[in-house]
Protein backbone atom coordinates (compact mmCIF):
# COMPACT_ATOMS: atom_id res chain seq x y z
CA UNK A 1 -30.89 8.49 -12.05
CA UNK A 2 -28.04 7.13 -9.78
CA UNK A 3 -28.38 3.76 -8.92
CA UNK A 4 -27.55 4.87 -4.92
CA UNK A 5 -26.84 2.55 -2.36
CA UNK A 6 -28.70 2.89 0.79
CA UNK A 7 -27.30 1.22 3.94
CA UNK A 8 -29.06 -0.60 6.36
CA UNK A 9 -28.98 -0.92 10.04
CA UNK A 10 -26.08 -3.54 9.98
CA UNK A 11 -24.42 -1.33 7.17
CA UNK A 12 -24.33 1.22 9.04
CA UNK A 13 -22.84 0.23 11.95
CA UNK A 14 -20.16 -1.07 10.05
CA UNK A 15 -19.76 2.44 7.99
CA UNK A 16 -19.53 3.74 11.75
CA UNK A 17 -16.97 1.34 12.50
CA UNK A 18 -14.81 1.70 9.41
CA UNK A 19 -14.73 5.78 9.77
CA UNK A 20 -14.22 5.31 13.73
CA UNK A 21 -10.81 4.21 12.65
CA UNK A 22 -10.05 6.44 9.55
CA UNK A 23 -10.72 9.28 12.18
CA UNK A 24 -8.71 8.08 14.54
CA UNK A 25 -5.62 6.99 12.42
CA UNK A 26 -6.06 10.61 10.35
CA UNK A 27 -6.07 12.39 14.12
CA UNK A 28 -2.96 10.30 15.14
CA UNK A 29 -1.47 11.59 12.39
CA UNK A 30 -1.80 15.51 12.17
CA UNK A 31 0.03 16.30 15.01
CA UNK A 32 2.87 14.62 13.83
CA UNK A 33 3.16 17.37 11.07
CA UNK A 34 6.37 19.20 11.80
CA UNK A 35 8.95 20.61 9.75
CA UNK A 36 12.24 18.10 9.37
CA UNK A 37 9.65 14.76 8.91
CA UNK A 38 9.22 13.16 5.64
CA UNK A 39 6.12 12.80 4.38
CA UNK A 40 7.15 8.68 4.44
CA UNK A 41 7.73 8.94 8.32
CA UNK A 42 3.69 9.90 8.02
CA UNK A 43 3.19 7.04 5.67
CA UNK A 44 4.69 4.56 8.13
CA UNK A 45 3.11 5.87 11.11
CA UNK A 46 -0.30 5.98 9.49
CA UNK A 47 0.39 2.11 8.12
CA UNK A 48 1.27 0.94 11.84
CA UNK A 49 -2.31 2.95 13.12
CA UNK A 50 -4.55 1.03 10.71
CA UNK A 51 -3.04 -2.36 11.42
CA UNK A 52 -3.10 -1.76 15.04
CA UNK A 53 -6.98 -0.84 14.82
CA UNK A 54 -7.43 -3.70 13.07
CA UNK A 55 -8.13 -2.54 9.61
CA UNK A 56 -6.60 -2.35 5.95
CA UNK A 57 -6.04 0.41 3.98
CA UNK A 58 -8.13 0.88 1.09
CA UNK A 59 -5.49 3.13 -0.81
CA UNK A 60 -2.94 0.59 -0.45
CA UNK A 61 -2.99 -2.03 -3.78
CA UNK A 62 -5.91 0.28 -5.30
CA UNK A 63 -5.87 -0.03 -8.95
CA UNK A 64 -6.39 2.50 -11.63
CA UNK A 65 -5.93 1.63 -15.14
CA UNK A 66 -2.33 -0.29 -15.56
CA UNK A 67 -1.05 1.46 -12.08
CA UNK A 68 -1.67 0.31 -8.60
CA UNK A 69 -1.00 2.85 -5.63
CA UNK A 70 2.06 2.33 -3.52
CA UNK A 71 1.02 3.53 -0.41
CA UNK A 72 -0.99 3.14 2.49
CA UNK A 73 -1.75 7.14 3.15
CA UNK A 74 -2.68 9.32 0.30
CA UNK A 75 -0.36 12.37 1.17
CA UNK A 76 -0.58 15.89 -0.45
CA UNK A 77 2.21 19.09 -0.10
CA UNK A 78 1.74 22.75 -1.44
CA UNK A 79 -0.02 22.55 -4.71
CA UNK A 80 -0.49 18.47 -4.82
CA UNK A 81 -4.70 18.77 -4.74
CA UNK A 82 -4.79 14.49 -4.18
CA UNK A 83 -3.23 11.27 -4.71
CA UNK A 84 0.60 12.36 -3.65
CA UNK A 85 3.03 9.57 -2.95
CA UNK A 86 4.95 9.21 0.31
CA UNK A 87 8.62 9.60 0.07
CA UNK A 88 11.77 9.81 2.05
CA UNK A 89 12.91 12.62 -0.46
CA UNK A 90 9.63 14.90 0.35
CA UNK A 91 10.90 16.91 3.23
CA UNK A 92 8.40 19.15 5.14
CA UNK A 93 9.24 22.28 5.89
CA UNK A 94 7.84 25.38 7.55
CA UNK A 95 4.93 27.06 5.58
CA UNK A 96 4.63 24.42 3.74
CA UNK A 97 0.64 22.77 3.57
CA UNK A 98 0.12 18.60 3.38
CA UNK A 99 -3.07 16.77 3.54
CA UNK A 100 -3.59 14.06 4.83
CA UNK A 101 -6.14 11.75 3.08
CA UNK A 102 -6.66 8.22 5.13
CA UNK A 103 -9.20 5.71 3.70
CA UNK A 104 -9.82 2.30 5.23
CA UNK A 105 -11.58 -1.17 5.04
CA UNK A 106 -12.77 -2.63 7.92
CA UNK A 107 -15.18 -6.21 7.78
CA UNK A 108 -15.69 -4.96 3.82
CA UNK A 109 -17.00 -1.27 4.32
CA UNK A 110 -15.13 1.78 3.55
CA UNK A 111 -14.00 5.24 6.16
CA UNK A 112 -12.67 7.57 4.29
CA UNK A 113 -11.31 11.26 5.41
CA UNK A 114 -8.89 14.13 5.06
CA UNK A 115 -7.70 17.26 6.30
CA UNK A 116 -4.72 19.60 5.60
CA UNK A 117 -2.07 20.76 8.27
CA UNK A 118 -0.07 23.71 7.62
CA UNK A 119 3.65 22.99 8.88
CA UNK A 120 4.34 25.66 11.02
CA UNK A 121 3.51 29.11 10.61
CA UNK A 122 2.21 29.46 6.77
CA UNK A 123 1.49 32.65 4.83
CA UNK A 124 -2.06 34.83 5.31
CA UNK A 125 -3.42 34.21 2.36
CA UNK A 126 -2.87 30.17 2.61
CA UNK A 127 -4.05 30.40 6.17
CA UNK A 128 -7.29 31.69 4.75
CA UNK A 129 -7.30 28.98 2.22
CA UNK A 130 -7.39 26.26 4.45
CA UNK A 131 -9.98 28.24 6.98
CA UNK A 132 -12.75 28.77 3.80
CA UNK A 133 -12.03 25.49 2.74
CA UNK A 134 -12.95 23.89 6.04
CA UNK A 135 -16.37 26.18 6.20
CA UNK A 136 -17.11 24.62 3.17
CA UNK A 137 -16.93 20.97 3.82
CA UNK A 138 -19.19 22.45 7.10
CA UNK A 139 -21.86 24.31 5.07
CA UNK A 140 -22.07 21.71 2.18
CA UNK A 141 -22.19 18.25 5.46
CA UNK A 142 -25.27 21.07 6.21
CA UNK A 143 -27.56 20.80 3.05
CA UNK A 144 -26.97 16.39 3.09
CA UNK A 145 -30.51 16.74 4.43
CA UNK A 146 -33.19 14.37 3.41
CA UNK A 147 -35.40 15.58 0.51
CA UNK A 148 -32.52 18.39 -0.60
CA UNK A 149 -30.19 17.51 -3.50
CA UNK A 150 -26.61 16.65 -4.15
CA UNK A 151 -26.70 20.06 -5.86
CA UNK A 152 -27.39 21.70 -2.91
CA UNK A 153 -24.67 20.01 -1.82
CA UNK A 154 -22.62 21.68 -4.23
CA UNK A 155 -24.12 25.02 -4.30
CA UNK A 156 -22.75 26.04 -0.58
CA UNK A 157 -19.29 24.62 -1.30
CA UNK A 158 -18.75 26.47 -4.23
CA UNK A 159 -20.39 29.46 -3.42
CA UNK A 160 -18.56 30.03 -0.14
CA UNK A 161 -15.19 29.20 -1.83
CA UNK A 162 -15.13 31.39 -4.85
CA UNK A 163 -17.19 33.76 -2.90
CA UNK A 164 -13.31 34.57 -1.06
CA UNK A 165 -11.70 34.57 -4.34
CA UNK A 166 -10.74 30.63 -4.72
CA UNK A 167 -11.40 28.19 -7.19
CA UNK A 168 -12.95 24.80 -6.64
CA UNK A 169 -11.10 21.64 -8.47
CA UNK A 170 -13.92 20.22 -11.40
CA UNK A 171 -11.60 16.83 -12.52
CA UNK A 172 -12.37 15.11 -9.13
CA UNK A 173 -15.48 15.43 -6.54
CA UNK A 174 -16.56 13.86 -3.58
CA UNK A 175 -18.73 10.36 -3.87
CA UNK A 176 -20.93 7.98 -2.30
CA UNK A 177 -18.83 5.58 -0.19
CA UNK A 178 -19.49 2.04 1.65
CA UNK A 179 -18.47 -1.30 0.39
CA UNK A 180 -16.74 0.54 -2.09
CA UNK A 181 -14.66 3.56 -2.06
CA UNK A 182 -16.61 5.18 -4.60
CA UNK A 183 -20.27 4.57 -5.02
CA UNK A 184 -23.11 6.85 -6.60
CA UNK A 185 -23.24 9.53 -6.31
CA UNK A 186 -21.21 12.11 -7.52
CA UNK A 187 -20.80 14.97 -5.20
CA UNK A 188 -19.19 17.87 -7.06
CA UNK A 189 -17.75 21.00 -5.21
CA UNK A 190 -19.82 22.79 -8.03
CA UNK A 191 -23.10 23.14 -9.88
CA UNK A 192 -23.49 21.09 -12.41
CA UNK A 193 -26.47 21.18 -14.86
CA UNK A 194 -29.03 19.13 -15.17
CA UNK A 195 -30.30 15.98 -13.57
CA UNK A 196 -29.16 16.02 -9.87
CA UNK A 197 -29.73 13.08 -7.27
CA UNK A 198 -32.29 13.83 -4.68
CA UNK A 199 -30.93 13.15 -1.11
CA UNK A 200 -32.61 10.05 1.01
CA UNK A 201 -31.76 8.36 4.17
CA UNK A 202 -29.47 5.87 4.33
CA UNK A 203 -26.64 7.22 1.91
CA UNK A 204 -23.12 8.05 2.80
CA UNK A 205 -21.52 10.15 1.49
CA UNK A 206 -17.76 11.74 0.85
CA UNK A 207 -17.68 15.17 0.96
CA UNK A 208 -14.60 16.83 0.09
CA UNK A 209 -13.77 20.18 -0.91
CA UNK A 210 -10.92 20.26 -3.15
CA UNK A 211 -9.89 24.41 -2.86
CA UNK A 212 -7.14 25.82 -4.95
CA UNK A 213 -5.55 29.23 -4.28
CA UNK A 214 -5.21 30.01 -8.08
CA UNK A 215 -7.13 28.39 -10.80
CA UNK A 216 -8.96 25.23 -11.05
CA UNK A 217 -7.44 23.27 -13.41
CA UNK A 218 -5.32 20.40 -12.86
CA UNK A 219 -2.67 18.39 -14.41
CA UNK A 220 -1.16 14.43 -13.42
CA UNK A 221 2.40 13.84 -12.83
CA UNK A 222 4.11 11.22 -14.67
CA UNK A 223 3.75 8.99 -11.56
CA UNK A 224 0.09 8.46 -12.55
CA UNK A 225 -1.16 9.19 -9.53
CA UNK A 226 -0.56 12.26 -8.23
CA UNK A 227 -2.71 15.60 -8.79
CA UNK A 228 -1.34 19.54 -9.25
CA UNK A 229 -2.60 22.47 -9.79
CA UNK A 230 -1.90 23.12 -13.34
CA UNK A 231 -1.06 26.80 -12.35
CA UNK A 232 1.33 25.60 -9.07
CA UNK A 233 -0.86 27.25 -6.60
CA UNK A 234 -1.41 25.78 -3.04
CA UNK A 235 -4.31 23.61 -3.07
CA UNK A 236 -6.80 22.39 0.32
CA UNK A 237 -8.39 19.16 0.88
CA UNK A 238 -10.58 18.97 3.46
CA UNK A 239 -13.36 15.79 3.37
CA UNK A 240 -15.69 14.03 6.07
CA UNK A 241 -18.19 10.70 5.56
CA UNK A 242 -21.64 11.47 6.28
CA UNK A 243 -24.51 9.60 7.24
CA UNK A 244 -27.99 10.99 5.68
CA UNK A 245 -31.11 10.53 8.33
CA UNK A 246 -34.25 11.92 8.79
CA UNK A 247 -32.88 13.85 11.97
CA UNK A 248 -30.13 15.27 9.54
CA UNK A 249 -26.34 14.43 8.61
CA UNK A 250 -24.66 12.51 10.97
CA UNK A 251 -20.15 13.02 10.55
CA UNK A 252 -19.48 9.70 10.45
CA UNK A 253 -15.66 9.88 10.27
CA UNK A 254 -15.11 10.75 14.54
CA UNK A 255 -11.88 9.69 15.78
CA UNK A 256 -12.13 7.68 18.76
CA UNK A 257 -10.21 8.46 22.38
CA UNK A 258 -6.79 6.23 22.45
CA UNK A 259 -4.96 5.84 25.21
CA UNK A 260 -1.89 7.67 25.95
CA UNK A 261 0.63 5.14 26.16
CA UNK A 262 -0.24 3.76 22.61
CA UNK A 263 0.67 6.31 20.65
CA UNK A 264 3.54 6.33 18.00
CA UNK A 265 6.36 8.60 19.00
C-alpha cells in the first residue's frame, strides 16, 4: 500500500494557496493563445505571472536524471502529450492545439494544472478531442470520493475516452501532489490490475487526462524532456488538483479575480 500523504488543516490552506495561483497564472495565460505568438512569448508571460503572485515555478530547475528543465511553463503543440520546451522557433498557428501545463511552489507546497487551447478554429475531430478529454478530467474529479478507489478514478477516464474512439497515454498518469510535485499515489487514466489505493480525506490529488487522437504510445525527443505521440497524432492534456473530503472533491486549482489594469499585454 501507498505510503499517502494526508494534509492537514494548515496543509491545506497552503495547497489552496499554491493552486490559487497556478489557476490564475494558467487563466492569464490561455487567452493569450493566438496564431503569430511563440510559444516563448507564453513562457515569458507565464514567468512574469508567478513572480508577480509571489511564487516560484516548480518546473523551472526540476531535475530528471542528468537533465534539468529549462523553463518556467511546461508547453505542449499538436502531438507533444507533456513536457514541451518553450521556444522562439515554435510558432503557433491556426488549428494548431498547445497545452498549457503551469505548476508552482508557494511557502513549500505544490499547484499544479493544465489545459489545452486550440489556436483558432481547429479541425472536428480535434475539437472533439479536447471536448471528451475535458469530460473526463470532470467524471474521473467525480469518483475522488472518500471510501472509492484510485481505480475508480481511472475507470471513468478511460472509459469515457476510448468509449469516443481515443486512446489514453499509459507512460505517464496523474499523482498525488503537495510538498512535492509528485507524491503517492499514482493516478492512471486507466485500469490497472491489482492492488489499488483506497481514497481518504485529506489527499490531493493531480488528475490529468492525457488523450491522444491515435494510439497510445509515446516516444521522447532527444531533448529529454519532451513527450510525442509515437504515431504523430494530436494529443489533449487537461488536469485539475483536488482536495478529497468527506463532503466530496473540492477543485483546488481556481484562478483568482485580478484586476484589469495588471494584466500582461
Amino acid at each position: 500500500m501507498s505510503d499517502i500523504p494526508i494534509k492537514n488543516k494548515e496543509g491545506v490552506a497552503k495547497m489552496r494557496e499554491a493552486c490559487a495561483i497556478a489557476a490564475t497564472v494558467l487563466d492569464q495565460l490561455k487567452p493569450l493563445v493566438r496564431p503569430g505568438i511563440t510559444t516563448q512569448d507564453l513562457e515569458e508571460a507565464g514567468r512574469d505571472w508567478i513572480a508577480r503572485l509571489g511564487a516560484r515555478s516548480a518546473c523551472y530547475g526540476y531535475q530528471h536524471g542528468s537533465r534539468r528543465y529549462p523553463a518556467h511553463t511546461c508547453i505542449s503543440v499538436n502531438d507533444e502529450v507533456v513536457h514541451g520546451i518553450p521556444s522562439f522557433k515554435r510558432i503557433l498557428r491556426e488549428g494548431d492545439i498547445v497545452s498549457l501545463d503551469i505548476v508552482v511552489w508557494k511557502d513549500g507546497y505544490v499547484g499544479d494544472n493544465a489545459f489545452t487551447v486550440p489556436v483558432g478554429p481547429i479541425a472536428p475531430a480535434i475539437e472533439k478531442l479536447l471536448r471528451v478529454s475535458r469530460e473526463a478530467l470532470d467524471l474521473g474529479i467525480k469518483q475522488a470520493v472518500v471510501g472509492n478507489r484510485i481505480n475508480d478514478i481511472s475507470r471513468a477516464i478511460q472509459q469515457h475516452c476510448e468509449g469516443h474512439g481515443f486512446s489514453l497515454v499509459r507512460d505517464m498518469v496523474g499523482h498525488g501532489v503537495g510538498v512535492a510535485m509528485h507524491e503517492p499515489p499514482e493516478v492512471p487514466n486507466f485500469v490497472q490490475k491489482g492492488h489499488s489505493d483506497k481514497i481518504k480525506a485529506g489527499m490531493t490529488l493531480a488528475i490529468e487526462p492525457m488523450v491522444n487522437l491515435g494510439g497510445f504510445k509515446t516516444k521522447t525527443l532527444s531533448d529529454g524532456w519532451t513527450v510525442v505521440s509515437s504515431d504523430g497524432s494530436p494529443s489533449a492534456h487537461f488536469e485539475h488538483t483536488v482536495l478529497t473530503t468527506d463532503r466530496g472533491p473540492e477543485i483546488l486549482t481556481i484562478p483568482r479575480p485580478v484586476p484589469a489594469q495588471s494584466s500582461l499585454k
